[in-house]
PDB file of N, CA and C in Angstrom:
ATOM      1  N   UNK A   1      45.027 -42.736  56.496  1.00  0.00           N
ATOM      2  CA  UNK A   1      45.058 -43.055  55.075  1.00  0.00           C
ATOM      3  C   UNK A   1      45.105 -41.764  54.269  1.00  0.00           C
ATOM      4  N   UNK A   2      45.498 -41.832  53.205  1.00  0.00           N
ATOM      5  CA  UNK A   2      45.715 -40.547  52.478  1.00  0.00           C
ATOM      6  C   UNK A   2      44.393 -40.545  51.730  1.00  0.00           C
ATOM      7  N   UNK A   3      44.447 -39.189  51.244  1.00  0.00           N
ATOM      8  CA  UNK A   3      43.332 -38.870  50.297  1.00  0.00           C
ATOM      9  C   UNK A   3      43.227 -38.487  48.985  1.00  0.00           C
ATOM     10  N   UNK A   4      42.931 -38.738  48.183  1.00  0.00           N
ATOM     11  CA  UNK A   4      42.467 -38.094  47.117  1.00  0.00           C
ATOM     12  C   UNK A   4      42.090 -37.690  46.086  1.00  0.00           C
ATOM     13  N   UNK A   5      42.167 -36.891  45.179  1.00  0.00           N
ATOM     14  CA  UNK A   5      41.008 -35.847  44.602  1.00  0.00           C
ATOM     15  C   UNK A   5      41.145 -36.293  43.010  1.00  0.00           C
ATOM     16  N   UNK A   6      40.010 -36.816  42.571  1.00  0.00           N
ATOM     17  CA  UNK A   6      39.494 -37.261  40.941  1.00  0.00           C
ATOM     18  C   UNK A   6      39.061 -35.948  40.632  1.00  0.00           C
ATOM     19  N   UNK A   7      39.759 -35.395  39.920  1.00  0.00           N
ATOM     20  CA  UNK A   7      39.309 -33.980  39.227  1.00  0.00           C
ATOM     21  C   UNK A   7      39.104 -34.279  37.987  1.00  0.00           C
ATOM     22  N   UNK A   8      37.179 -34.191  37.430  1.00  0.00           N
ATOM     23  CA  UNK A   8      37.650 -34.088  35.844  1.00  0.00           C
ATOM     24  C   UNK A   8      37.429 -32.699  35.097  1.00  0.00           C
ATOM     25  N   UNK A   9      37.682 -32.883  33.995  1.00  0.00           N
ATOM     26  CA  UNK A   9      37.615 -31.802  32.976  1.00  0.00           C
ATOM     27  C   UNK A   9      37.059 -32.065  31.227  1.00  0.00           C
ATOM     28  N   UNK A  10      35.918 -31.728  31.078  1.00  0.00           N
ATOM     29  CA  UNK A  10      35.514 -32.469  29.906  1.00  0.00           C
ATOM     30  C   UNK A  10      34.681 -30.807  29.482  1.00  0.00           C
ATOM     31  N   UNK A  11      36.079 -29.698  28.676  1.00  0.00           N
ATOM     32  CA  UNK A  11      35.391 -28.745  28.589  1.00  0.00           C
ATOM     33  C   UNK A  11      35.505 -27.963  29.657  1.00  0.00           C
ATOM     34  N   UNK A  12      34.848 -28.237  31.017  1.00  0.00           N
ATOM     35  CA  UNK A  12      34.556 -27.492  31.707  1.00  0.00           C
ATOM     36  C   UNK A  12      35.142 -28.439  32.938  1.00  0.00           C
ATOM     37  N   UNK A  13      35.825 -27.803  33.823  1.00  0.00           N
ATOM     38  CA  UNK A  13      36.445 -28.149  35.153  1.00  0.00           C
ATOM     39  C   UNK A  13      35.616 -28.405  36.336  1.00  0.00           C
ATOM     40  N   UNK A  14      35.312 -29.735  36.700  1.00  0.00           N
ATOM     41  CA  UNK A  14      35.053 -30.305  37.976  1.00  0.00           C
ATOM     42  C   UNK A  14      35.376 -30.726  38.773  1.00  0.00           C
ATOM     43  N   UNK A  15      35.917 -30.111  39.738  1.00  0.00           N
ATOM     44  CA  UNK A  15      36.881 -30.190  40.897  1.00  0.00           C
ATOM     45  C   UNK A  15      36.166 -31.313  41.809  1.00  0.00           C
ATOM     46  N   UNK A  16      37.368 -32.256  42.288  1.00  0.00           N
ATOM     47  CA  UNK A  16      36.815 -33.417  43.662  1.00  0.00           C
ATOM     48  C   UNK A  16      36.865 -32.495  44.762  1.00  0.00           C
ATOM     49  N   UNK A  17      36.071 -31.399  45.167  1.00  0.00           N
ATOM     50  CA  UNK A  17      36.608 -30.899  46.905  1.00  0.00           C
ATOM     51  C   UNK A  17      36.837 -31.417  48.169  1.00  0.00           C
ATOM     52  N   UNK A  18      36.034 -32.734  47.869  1.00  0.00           N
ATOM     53  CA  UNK A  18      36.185 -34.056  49.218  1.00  0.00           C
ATOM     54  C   UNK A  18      36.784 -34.891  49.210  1.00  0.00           C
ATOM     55  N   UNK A  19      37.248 -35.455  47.750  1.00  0.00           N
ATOM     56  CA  UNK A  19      38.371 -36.573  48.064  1.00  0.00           C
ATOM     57  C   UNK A  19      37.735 -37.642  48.613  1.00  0.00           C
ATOM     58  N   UNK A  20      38.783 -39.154  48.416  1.00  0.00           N
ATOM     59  CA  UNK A  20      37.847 -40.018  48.644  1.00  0.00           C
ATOM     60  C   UNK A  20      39.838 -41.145  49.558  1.00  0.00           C
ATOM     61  N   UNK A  21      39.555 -40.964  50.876  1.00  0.00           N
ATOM     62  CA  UNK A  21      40.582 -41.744  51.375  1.00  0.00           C
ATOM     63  C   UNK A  21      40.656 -43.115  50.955  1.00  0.00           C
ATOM     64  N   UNK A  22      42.292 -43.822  50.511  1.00  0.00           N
ATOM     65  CA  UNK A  22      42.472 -44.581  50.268  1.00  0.00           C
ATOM     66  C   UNK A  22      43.470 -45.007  50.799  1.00  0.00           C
ATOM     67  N   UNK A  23      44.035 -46.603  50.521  1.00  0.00           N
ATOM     68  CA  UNK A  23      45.082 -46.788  51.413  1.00  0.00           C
ATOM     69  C   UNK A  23      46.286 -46.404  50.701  1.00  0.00           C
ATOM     70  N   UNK A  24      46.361 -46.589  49.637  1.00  0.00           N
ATOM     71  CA  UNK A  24      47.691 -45.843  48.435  1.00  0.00           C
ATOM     72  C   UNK A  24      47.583 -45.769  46.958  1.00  0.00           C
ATOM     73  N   UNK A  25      48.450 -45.128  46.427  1.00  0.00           N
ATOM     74  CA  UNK A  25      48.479 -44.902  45.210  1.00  0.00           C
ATOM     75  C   UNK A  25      47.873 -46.124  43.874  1.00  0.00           C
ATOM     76  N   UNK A  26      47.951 -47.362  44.220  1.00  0.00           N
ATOM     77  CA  UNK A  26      47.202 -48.529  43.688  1.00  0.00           C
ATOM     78  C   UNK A  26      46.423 -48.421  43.587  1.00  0.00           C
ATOM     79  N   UNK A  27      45.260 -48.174  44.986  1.00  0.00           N
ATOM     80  CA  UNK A  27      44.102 -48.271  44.770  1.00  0.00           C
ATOM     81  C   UNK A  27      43.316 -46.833  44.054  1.00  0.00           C
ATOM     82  N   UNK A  28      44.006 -46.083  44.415  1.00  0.00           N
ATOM     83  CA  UNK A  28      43.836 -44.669  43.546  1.00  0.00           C
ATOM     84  C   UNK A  28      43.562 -44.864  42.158  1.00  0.00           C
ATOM     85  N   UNK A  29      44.573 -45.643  41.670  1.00  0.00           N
ATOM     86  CA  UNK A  29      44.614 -46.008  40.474  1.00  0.00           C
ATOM     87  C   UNK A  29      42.980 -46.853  39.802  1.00  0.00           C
ATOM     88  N   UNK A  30      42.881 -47.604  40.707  1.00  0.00           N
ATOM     89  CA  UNK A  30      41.917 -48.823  40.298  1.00  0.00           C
ATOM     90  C   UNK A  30      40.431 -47.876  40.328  1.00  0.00           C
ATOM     91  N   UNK A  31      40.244 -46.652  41.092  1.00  0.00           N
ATOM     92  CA  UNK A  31      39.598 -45.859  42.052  1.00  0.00           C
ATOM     93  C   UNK A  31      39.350 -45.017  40.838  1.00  0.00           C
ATOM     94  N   UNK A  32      40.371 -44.804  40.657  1.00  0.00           N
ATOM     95  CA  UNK A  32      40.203 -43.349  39.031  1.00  0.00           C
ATOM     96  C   UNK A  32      39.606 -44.440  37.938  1.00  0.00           C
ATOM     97  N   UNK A  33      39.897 -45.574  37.704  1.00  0.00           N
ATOM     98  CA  UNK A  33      39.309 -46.570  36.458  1.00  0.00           C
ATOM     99  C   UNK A  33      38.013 -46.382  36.707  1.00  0.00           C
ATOM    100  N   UNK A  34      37.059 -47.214  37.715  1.00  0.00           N
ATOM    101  CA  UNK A  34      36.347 -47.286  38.190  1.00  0.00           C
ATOM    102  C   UNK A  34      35.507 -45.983  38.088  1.00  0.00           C
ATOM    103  N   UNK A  35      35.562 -45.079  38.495  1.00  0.00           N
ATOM    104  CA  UNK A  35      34.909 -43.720  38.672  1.00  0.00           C
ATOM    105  C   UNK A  35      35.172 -43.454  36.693  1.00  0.00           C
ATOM    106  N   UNK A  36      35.830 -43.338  36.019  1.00  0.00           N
ATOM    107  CA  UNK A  36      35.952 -42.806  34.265  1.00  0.00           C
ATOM    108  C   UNK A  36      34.793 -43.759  33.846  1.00  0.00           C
ATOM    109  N   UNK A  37      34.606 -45.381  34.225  1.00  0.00           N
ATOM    110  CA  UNK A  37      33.809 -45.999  34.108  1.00  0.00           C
ATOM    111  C   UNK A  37      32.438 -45.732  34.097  1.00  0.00           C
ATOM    112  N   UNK A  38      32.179 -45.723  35.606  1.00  0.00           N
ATOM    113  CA  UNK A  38      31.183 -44.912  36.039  1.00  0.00           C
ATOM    114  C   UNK A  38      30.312 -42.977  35.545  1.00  0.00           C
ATOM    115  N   UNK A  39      31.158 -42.321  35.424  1.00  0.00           N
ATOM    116  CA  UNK A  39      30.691 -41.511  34.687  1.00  0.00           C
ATOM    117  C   UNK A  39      30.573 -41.478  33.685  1.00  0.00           C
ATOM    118  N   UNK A  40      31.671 -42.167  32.344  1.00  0.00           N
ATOM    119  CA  UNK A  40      30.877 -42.534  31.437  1.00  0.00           C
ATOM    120  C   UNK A  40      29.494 -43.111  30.554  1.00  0.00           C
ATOM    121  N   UNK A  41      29.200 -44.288  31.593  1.00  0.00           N
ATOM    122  CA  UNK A  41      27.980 -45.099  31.840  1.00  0.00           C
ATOM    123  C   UNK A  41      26.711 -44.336  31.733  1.00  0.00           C
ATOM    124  N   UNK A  42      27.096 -42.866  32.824  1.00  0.00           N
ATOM    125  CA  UNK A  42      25.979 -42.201  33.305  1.00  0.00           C
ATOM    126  C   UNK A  42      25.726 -41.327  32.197  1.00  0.00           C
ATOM    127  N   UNK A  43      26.732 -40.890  31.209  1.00  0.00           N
ATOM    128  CA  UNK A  43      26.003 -40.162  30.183  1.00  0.00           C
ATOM    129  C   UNK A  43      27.170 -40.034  28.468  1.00  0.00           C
ATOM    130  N   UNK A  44      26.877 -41.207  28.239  1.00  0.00           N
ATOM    131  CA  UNK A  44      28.083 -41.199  27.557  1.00  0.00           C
ATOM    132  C   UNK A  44      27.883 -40.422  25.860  1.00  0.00           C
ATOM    133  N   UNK A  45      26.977 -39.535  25.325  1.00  0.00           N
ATOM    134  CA  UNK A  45      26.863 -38.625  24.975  1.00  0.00           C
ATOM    135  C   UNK A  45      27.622 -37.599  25.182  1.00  0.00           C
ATOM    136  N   UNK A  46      27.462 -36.984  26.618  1.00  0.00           N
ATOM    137  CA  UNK A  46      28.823 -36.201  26.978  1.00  0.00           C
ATOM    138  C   UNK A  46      30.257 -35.955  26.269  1.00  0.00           C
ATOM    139  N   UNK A  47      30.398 -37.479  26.617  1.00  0.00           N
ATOM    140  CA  UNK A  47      31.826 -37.946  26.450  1.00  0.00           C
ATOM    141  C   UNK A  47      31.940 -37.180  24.788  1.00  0.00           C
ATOM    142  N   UNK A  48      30.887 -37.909  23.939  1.00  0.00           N
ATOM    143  CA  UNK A  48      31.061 -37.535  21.973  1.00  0.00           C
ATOM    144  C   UNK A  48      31.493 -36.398  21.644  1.00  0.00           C
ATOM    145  N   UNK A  49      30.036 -35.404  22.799  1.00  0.00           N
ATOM    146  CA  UNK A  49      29.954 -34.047  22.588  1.00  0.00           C
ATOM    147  C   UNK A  49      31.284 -33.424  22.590  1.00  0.00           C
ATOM    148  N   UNK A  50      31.881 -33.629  23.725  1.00  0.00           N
ATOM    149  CA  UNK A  50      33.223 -32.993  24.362  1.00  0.00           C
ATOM    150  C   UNK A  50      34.418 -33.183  23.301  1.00  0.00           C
ATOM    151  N   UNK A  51      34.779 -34.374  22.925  1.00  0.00           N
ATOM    152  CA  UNK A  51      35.773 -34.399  22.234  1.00  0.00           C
ATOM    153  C   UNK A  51      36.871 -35.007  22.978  1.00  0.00           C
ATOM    154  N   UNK A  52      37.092 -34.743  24.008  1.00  0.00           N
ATOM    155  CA  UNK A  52      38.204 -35.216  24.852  1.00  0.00           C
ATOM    156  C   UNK A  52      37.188 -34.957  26.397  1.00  0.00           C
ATOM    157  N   UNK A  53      38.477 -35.748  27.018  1.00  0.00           N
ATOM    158  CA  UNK A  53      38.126 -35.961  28.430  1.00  0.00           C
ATOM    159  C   UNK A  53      39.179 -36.093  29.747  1.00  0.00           C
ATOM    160  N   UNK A  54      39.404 -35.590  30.605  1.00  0.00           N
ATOM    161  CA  UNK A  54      40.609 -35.904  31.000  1.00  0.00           C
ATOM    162  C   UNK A  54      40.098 -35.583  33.123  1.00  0.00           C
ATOM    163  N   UNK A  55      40.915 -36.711  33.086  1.00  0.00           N
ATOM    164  CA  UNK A  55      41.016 -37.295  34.953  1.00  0.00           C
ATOM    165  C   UNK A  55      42.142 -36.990  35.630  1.00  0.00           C
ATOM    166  N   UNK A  56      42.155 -36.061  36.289  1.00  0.00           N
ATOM    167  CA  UNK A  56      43.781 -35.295  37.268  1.00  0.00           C
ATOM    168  C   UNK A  56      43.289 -36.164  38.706  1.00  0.00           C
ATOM    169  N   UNK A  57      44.297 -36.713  38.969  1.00  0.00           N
ATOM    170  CA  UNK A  57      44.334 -37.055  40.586  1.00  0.00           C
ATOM    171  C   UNK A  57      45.388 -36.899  41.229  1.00  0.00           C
ATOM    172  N   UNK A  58      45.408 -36.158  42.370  1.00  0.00           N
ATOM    173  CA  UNK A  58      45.742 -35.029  42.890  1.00  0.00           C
ATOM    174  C   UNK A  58      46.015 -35.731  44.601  1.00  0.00           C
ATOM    175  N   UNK A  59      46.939 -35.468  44.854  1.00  0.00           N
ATOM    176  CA  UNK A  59      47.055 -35.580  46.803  1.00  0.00           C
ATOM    177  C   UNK A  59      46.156 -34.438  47.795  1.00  0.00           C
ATOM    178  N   UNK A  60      46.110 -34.107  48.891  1.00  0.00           N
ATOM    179  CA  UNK A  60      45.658 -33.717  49.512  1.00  0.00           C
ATOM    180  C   UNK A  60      46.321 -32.263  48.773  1.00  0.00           C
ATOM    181  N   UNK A  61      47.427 -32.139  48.971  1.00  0.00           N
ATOM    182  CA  UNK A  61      48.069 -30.937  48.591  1.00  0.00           C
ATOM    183  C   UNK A  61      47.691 -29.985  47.154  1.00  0.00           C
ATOM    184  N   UNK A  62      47.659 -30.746  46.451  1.00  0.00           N
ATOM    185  CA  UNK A  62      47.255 -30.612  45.081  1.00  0.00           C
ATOM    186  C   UNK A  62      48.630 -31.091  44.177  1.00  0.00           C
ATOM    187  N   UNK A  63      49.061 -31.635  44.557  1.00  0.00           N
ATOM    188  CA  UNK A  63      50.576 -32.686  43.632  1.00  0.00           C
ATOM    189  C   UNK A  63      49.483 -33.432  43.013  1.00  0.00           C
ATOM    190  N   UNK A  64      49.707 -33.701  41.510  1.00  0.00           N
ATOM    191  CA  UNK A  64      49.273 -34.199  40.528  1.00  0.00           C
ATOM    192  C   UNK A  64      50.096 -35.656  40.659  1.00  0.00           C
ATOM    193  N   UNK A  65      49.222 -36.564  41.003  1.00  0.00           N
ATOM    194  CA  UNK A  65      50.042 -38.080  40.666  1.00  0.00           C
ATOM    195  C   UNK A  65      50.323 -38.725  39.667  1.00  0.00           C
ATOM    196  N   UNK A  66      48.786 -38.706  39.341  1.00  0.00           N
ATOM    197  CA  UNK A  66      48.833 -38.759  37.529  1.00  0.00           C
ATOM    198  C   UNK A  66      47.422 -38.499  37.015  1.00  0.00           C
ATOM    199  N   UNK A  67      47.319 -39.159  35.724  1.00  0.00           N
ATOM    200  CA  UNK A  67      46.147 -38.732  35.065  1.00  0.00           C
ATOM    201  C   UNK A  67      45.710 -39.452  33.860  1.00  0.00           C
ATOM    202  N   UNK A  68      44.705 -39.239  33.278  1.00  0.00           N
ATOM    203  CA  UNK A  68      43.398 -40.127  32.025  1.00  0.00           C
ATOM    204  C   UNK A  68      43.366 -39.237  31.672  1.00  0.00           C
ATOM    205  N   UNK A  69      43.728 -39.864  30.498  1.00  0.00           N
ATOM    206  CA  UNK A  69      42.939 -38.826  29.211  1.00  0.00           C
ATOM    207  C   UNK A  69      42.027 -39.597  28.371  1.00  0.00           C
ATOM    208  N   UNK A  70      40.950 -39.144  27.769  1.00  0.00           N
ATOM    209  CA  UNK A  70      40.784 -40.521  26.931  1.00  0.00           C
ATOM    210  C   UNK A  70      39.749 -38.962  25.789  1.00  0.00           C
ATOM    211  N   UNK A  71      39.778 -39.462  24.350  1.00  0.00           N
ATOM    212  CA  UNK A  71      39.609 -38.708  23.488  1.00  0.00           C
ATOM    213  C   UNK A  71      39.025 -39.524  22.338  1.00  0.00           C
ATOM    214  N   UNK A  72      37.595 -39.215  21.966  1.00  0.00           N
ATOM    215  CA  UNK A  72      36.719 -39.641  20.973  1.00  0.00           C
ATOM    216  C   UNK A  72      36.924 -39.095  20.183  1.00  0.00           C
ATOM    217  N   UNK A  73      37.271 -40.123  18.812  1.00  0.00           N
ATOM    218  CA  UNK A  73      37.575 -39.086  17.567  1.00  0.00           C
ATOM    219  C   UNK A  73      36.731 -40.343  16.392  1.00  0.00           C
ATOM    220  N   UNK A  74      35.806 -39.482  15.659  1.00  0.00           N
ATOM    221  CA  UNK A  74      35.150 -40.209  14.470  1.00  0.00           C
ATOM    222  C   UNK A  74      35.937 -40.483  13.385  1.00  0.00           C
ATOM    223  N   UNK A  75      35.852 -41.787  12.445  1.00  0.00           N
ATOM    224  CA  UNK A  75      36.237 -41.653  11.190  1.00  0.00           C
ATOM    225  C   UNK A  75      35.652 -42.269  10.038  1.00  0.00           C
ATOM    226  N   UNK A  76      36.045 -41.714   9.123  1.00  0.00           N
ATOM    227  CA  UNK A  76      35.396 -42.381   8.054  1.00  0.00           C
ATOM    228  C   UNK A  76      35.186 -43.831   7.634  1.00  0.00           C
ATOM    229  N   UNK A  77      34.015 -44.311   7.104  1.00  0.00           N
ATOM    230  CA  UNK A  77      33.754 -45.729   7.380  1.00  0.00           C
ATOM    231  C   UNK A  77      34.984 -46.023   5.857  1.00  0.00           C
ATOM    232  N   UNK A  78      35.516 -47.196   6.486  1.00  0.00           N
ATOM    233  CA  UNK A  78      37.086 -47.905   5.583  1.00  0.00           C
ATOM    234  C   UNK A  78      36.606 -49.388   5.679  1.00  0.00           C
ATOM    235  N   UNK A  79      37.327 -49.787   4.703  1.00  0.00           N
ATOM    236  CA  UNK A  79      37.542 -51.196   4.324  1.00  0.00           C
ATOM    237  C   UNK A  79      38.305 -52.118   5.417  1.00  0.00           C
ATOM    238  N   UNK A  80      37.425 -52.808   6.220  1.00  0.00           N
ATOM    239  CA  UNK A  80      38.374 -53.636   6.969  1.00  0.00           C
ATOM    240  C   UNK A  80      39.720 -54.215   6.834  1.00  0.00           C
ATOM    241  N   UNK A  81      40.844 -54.347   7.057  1.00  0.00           N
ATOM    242  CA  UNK A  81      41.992 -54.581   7.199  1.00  0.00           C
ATOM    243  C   UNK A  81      42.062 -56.331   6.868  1.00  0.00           C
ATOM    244  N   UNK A  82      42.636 -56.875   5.989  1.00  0.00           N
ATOM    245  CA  UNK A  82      42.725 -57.693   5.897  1.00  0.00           C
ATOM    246  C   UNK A  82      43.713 -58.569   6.268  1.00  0.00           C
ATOM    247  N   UNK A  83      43.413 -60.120   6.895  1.00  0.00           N
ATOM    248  CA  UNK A  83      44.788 -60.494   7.289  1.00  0.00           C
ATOM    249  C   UNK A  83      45.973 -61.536   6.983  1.00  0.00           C
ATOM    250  N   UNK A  84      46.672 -62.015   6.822  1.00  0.00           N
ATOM    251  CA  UNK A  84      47.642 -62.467   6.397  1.00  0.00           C
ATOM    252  C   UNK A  84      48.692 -61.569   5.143  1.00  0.00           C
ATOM    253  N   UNK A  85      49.036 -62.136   3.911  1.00  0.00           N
ATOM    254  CA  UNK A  85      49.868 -61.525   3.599  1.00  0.00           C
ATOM    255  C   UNK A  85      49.324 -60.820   2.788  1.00  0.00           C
ATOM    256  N   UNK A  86      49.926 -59.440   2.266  1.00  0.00           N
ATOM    257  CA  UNK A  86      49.262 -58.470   1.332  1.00  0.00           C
ATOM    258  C   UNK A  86      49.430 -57.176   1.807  1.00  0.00           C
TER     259      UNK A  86
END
């Protein structure tokens, strides 16, 4: 089975050095959700502090398959959007 590597970066670079074997790129996928999930959960302060956040997953080799980004941005409290016509 192939392997591999959830690298995040929030600020500061945290490399996967072990990798986590899977059977393919699908479950990789579901694998990287799951884990952004999960570390969020665990301190999601972090996440505010940082500003952005971003998930590289990587083959054994270091080929980039793809990647998450996900980016907290505050705004000013607004008038709800109203709906139908207008």
């Amino acid at each position: 089975m192939p392997r591999y590597h959830f690298n995040l970066s929030d600020g500061r670079d945290l490399p996967d050095l072990v990798g986590t074997e899977l059977s393919g790129i699908a479950e990789a996928r579901l694998e990287a959700i799951r884990l952004t999930g999960a570390v969020l959960n665990e301190s999601p302060e972090d996440f505010w502090d940082a500003g952005s956040w971003e998930m590289v997953v990587t083959d054994e080799g270091g080929l980039i398959l793809f990647s998450l980004h996900l980016l907290s941005v505050d705004a000013a409290a607004a008038q709800p959007r109203r709906s139908g016509s207008g």
